[in-house]
Protein backbone atom coordinates (compact mmCIF):
# COMPACT_ATOMS: atom_id res chain seq x y z
CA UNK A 1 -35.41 7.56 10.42
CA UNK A 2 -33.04 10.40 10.25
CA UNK A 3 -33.62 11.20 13.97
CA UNK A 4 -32.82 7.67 14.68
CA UNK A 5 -29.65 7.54 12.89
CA UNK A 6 -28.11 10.88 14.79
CA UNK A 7 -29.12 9.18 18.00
CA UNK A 8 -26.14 8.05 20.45
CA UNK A 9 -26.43 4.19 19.29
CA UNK A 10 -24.61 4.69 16.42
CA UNK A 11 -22.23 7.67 17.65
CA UNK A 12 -21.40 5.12 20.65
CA UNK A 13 -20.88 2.43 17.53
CA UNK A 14 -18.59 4.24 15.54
CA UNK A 15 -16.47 5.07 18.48
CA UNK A 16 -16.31 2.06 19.47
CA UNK A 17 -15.19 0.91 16.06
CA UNK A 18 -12.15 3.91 15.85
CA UNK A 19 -11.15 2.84 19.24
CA UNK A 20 -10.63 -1.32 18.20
CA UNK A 21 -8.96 -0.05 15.03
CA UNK A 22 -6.46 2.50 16.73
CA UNK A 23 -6.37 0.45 19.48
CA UNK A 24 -2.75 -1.53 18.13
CA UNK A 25 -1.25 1.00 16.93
CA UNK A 26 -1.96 2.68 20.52
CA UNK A 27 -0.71 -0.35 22.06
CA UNK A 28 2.60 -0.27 19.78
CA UNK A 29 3.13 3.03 20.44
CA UNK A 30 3.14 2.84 24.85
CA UNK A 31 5.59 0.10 24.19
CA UNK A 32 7.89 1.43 22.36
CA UNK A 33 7.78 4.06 25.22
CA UNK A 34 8.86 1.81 27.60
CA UNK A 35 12.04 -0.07 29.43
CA UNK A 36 12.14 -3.85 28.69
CA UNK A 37 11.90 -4.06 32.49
CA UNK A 38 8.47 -1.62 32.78
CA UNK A 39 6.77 -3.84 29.65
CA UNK A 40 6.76 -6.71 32.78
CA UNK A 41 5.34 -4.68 35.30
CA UNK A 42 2.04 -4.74 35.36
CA UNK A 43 1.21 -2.69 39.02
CA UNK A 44 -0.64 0.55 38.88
CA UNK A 45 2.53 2.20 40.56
CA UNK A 46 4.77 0.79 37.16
CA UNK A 47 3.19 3.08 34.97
CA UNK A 48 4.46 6.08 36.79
CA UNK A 49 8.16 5.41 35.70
CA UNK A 50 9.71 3.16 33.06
CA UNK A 51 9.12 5.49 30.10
CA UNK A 52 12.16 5.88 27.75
CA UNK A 53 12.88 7.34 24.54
CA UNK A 54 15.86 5.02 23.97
CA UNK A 55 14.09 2.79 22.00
CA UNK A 56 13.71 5.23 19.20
CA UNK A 57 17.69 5.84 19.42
CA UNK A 58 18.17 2.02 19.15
CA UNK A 59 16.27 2.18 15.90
CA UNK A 60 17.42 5.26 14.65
CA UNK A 61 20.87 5.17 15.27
CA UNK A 62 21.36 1.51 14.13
CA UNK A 63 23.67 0.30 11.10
CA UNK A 64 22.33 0.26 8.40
CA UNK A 65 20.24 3.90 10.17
CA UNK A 66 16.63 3.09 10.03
CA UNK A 67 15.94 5.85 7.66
CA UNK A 68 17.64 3.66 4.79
CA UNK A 69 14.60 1.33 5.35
CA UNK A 70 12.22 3.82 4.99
CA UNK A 71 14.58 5.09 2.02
CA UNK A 72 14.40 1.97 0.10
CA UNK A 73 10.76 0.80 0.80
CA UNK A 74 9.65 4.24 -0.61
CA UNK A 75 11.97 4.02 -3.59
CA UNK A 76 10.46 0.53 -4.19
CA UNK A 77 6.65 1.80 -3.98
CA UNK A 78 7.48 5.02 -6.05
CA UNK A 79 9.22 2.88 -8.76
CA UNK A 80 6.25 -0.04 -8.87
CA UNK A 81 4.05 2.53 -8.47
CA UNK A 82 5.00 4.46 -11.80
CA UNK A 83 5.01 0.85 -13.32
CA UNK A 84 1.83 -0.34 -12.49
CA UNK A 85 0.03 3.29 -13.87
CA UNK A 86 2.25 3.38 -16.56
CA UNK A 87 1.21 -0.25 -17.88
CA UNK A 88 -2.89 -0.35 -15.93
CA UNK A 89 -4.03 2.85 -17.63
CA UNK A 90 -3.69 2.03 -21.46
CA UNK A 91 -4.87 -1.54 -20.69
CA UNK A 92 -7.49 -0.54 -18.75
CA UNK A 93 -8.58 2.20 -21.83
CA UNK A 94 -8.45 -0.58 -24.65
CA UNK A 95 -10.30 -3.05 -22.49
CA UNK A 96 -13.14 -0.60 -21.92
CA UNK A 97 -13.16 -0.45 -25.88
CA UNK A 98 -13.57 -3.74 -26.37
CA UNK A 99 -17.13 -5.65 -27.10
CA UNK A 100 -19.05 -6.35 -23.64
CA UNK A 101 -18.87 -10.15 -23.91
CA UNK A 102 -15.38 -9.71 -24.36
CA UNK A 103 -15.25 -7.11 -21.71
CA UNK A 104 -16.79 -9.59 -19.30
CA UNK A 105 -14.62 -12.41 -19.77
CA UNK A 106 -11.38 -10.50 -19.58
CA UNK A 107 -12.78 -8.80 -16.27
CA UNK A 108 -13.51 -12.31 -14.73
CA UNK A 109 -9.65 -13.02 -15.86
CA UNK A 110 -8.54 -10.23 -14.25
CA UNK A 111 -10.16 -10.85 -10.90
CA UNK A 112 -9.36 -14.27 -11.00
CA UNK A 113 -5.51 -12.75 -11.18
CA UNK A 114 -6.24 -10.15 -8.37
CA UNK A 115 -7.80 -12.82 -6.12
CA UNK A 116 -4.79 -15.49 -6.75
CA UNK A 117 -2.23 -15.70 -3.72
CA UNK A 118 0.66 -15.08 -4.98
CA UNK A 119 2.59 -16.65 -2.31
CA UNK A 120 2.00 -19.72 -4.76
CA UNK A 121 4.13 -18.13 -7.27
CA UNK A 122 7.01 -17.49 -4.43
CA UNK A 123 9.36 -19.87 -6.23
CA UNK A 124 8.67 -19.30 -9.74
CA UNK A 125 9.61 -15.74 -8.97
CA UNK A 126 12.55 -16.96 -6.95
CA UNK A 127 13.89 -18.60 -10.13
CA UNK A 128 13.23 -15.94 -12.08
CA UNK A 129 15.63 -13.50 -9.94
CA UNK A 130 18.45 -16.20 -10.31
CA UNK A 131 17.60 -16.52 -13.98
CA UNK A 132 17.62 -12.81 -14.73
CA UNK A 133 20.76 -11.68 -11.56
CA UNK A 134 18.14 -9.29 -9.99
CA UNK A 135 18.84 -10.48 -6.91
CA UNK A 136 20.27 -7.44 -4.37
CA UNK A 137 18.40 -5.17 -7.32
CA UNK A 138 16.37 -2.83 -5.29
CA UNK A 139 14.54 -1.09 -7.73
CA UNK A 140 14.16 -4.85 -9.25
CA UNK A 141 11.45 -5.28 -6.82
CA UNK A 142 9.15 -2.82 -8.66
CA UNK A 143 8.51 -5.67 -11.41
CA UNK A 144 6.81 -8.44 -9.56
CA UNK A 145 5.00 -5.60 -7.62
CA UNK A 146 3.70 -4.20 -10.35
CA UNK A 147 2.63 -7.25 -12.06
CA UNK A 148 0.81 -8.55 -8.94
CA UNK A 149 -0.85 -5.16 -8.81
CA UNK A 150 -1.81 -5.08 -12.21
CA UNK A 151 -5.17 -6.63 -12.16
CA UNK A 152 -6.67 -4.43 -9.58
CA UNK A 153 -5.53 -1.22 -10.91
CA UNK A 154 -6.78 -2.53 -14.28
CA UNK A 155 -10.47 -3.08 -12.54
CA UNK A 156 -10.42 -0.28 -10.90
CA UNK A 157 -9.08 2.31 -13.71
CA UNK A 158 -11.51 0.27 -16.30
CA UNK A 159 -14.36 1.38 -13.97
CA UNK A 160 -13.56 4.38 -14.03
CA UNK A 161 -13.11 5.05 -17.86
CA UNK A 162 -16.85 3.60 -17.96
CA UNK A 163 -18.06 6.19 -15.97
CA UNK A 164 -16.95 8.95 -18.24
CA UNK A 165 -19.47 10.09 -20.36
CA UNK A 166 -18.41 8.79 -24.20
CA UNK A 167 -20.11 11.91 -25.91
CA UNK A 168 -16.72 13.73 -24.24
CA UNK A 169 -14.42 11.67 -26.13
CA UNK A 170 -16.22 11.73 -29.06
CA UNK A 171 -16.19 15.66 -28.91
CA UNK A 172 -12.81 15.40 -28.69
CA UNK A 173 -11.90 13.14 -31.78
CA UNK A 174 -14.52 15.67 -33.75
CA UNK A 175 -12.02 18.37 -32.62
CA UNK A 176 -9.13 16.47 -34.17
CA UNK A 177 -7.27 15.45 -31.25
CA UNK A 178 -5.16 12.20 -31.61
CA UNK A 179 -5.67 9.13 -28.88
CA UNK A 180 -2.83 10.55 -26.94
CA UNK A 181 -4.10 14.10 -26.85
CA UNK A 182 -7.60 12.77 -25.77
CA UNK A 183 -5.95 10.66 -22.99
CA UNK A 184 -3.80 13.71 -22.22
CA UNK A 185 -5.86 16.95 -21.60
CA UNK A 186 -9.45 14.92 -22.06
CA UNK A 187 -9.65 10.99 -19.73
CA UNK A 188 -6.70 11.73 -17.65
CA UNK A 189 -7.68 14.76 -16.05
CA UNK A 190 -11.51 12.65 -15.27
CA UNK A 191 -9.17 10.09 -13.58
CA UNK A 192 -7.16 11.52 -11.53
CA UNK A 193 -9.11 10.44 -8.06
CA UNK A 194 -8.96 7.03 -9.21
CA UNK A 195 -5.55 7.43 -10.58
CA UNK A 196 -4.86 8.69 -6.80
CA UNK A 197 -6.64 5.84 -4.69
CA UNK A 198 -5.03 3.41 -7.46
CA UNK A 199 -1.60 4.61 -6.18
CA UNK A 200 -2.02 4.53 -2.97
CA UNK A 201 -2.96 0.83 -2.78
CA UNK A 202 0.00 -0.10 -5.12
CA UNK A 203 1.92 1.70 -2.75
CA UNK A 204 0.86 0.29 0.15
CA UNK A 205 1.33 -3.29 -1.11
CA UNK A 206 4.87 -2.11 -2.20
CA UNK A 207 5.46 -0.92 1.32
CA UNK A 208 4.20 -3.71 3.15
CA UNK A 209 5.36 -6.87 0.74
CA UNK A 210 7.35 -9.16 2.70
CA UNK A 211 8.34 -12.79 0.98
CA UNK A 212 9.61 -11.42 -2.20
CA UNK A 213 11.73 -8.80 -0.53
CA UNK A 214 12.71 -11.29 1.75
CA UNK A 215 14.31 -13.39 -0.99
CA UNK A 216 15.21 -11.08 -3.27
CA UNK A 217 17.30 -8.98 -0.81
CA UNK A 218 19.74 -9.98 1.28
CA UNK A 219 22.36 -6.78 1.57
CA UNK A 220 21.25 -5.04 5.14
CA UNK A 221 21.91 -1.75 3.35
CA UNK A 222 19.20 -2.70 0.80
CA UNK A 223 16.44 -4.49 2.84
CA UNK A 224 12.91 -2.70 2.59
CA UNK A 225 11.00 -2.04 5.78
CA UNK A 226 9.09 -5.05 6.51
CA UNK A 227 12.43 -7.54 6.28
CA UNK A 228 14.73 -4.93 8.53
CA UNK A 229 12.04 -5.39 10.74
CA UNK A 230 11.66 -8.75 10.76
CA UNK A 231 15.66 -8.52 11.54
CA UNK A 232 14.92 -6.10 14.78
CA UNK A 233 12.02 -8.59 15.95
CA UNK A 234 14.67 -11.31 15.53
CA UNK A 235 17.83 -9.92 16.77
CA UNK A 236 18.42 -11.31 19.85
CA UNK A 237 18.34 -15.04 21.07
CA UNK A 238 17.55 -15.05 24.45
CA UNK A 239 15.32 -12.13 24.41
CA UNK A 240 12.40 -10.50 21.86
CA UNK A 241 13.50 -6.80 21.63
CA UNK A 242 9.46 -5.28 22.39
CA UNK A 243 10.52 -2.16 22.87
CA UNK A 244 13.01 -1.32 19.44
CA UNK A 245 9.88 -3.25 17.38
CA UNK A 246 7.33 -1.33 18.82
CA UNK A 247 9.41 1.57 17.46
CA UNK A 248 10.21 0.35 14.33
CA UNK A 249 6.30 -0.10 13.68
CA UNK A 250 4.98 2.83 15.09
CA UNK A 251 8.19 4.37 12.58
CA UNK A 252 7.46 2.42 9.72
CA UNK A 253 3.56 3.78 10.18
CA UNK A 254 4.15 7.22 9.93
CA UNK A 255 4.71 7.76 6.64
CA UNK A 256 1.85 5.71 5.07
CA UNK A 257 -0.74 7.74 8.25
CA UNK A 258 0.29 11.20 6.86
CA UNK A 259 -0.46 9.50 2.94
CA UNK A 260 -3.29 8.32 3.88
CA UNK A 261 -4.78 11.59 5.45
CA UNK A 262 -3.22 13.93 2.94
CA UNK A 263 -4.81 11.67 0.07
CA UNK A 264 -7.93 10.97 1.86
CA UNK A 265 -10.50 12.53 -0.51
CA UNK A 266 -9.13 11.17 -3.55
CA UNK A 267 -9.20 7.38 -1.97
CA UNK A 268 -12.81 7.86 -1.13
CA UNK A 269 -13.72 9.39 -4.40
CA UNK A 270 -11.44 6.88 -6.88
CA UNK A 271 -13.04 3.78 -5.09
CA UNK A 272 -16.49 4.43 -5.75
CA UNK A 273 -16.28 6.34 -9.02
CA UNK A 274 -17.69 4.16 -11.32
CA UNK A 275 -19.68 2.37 -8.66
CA UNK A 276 -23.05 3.20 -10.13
CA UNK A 277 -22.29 2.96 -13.74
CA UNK A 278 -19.68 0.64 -15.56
């Protein structure tokens, strides 16, 4: 069986598998390589000229600069971020001290609430801007963010607590050591992959969140990534501008590639912690 599974079937699978994932953002990044009038050209001989870095300077050099985009999107997903732990991490502790039938009916709450489209609540939330003057509030963005991440992190962080052994908390409170000094130098320390991989995916809904931003913002010098984009990909009239999106994605993509690689481990390890047990 072992044999089997080193064979070249499932080498030739799993290339075939990176290739259709990094296939668009291959795609994305040739075109933003290219002159609007190369993208048409589709003969052999086109590909030997047409490539162009002014794309890149189109993007860059814009007004608002595109690094104000990248700016505010990473203020906005460092800010809801914070939020989300801040709040997800004591909840997710007292629910995992709760009874088990009580446990169980909260969780199927709580995934209820993950699984919801929130799209639904696009004009509630709307209302609530006008109602409170958060509109053109960047770091005002980090509140419906964080509640929409809320019940996920909560899952995932209550999973985790499960998986911790109680005898070491118990240990602890024998040693004297208050609730926040056990949470402090005892569970937090345990939950730090999970903490990690929970991050990450509250960041990377920040980063990509599009309708409420959309609404919310209006100022150019305040728009988060996805709506300047949306601008770029809508700038023109006559003409879609493939060349300055393509650079604005591959752009906007950097930042969450080198995240995702430098925070690799601790994804892999927070998502399944707790997969056996809890």
């Amino acid at each position: 069986m072992n044999t089997a599974m080193k064979g070249p079937g499932p080498r030739l699978l799993l290339l075939g598998v990176l290739l259709w994932s990094l296939l668009p953002l291959l795609w994305q990044l040739l075109t933003s390589l290219r002159t609007p009038e190369a993208l048409v050209l589709h003969s052999p001989a086109g590909w030997l000229s047409g490539w162009t870095l002014a794309n890149y300077r189109q993007v860059l050099l814009g007004q608002p600069p595109f690094w104000r985009y990248l700016l505010n999107s990473s203020l906005v997903g460092a800010a809801s971020t914070g939020l989300t732990l801040a709040l997800a991490i004591p909840a997710a502790y007292g629910l995992q001290q709760q009874q088990r039938q009580l446990q169980r009916l909260i969780t199927l709450a709580l995934l209820g609430a993950a699984m919801f489209p929130y799209v639904l609540l696009f004009l509630a939330l709307l209302e609530l801007a006008r109602q409170l003057g958060w509109g053109n509030q960047l770091l005002a963005l980090a509140v419906p963010y964080a509640g929409l991440s809320l019940p996920l992190a909560i899952l995932l962080l209550k999973a985790a607590f499960a998986a911790i052994p109680p005898e070491l908390e118990d240990a602890a409170r024998l040693e004297g050591l208050n609730l926040w000094q056990r949470l402090r130098r005892v569970l937090l320390p345990l939950l730090a992959p999970t903490m990690a991989s929970t991050a990450i995916l509250v960041f990377l809904f920040s980063w990509n969140e599009y309708p409420i931003a959309l609404t919310w913002i209006s100022k150019a010098e305040l728009l988060t990534l996805p709506t300047a984009m949306a601008r770029i990909a809508g700038s023109s009239v006559y003409a879609v501008p493939y060349g300055a999106y393509a650079a604005a994605t591959v752009l906007g993509s950097l930042p969450l590639l080198l995240l995702v690689l430098l925070f690799q481990r601790q994804i892999v390890s927070g998502l399944t912690q707790g997969a056996v047990k809890g």
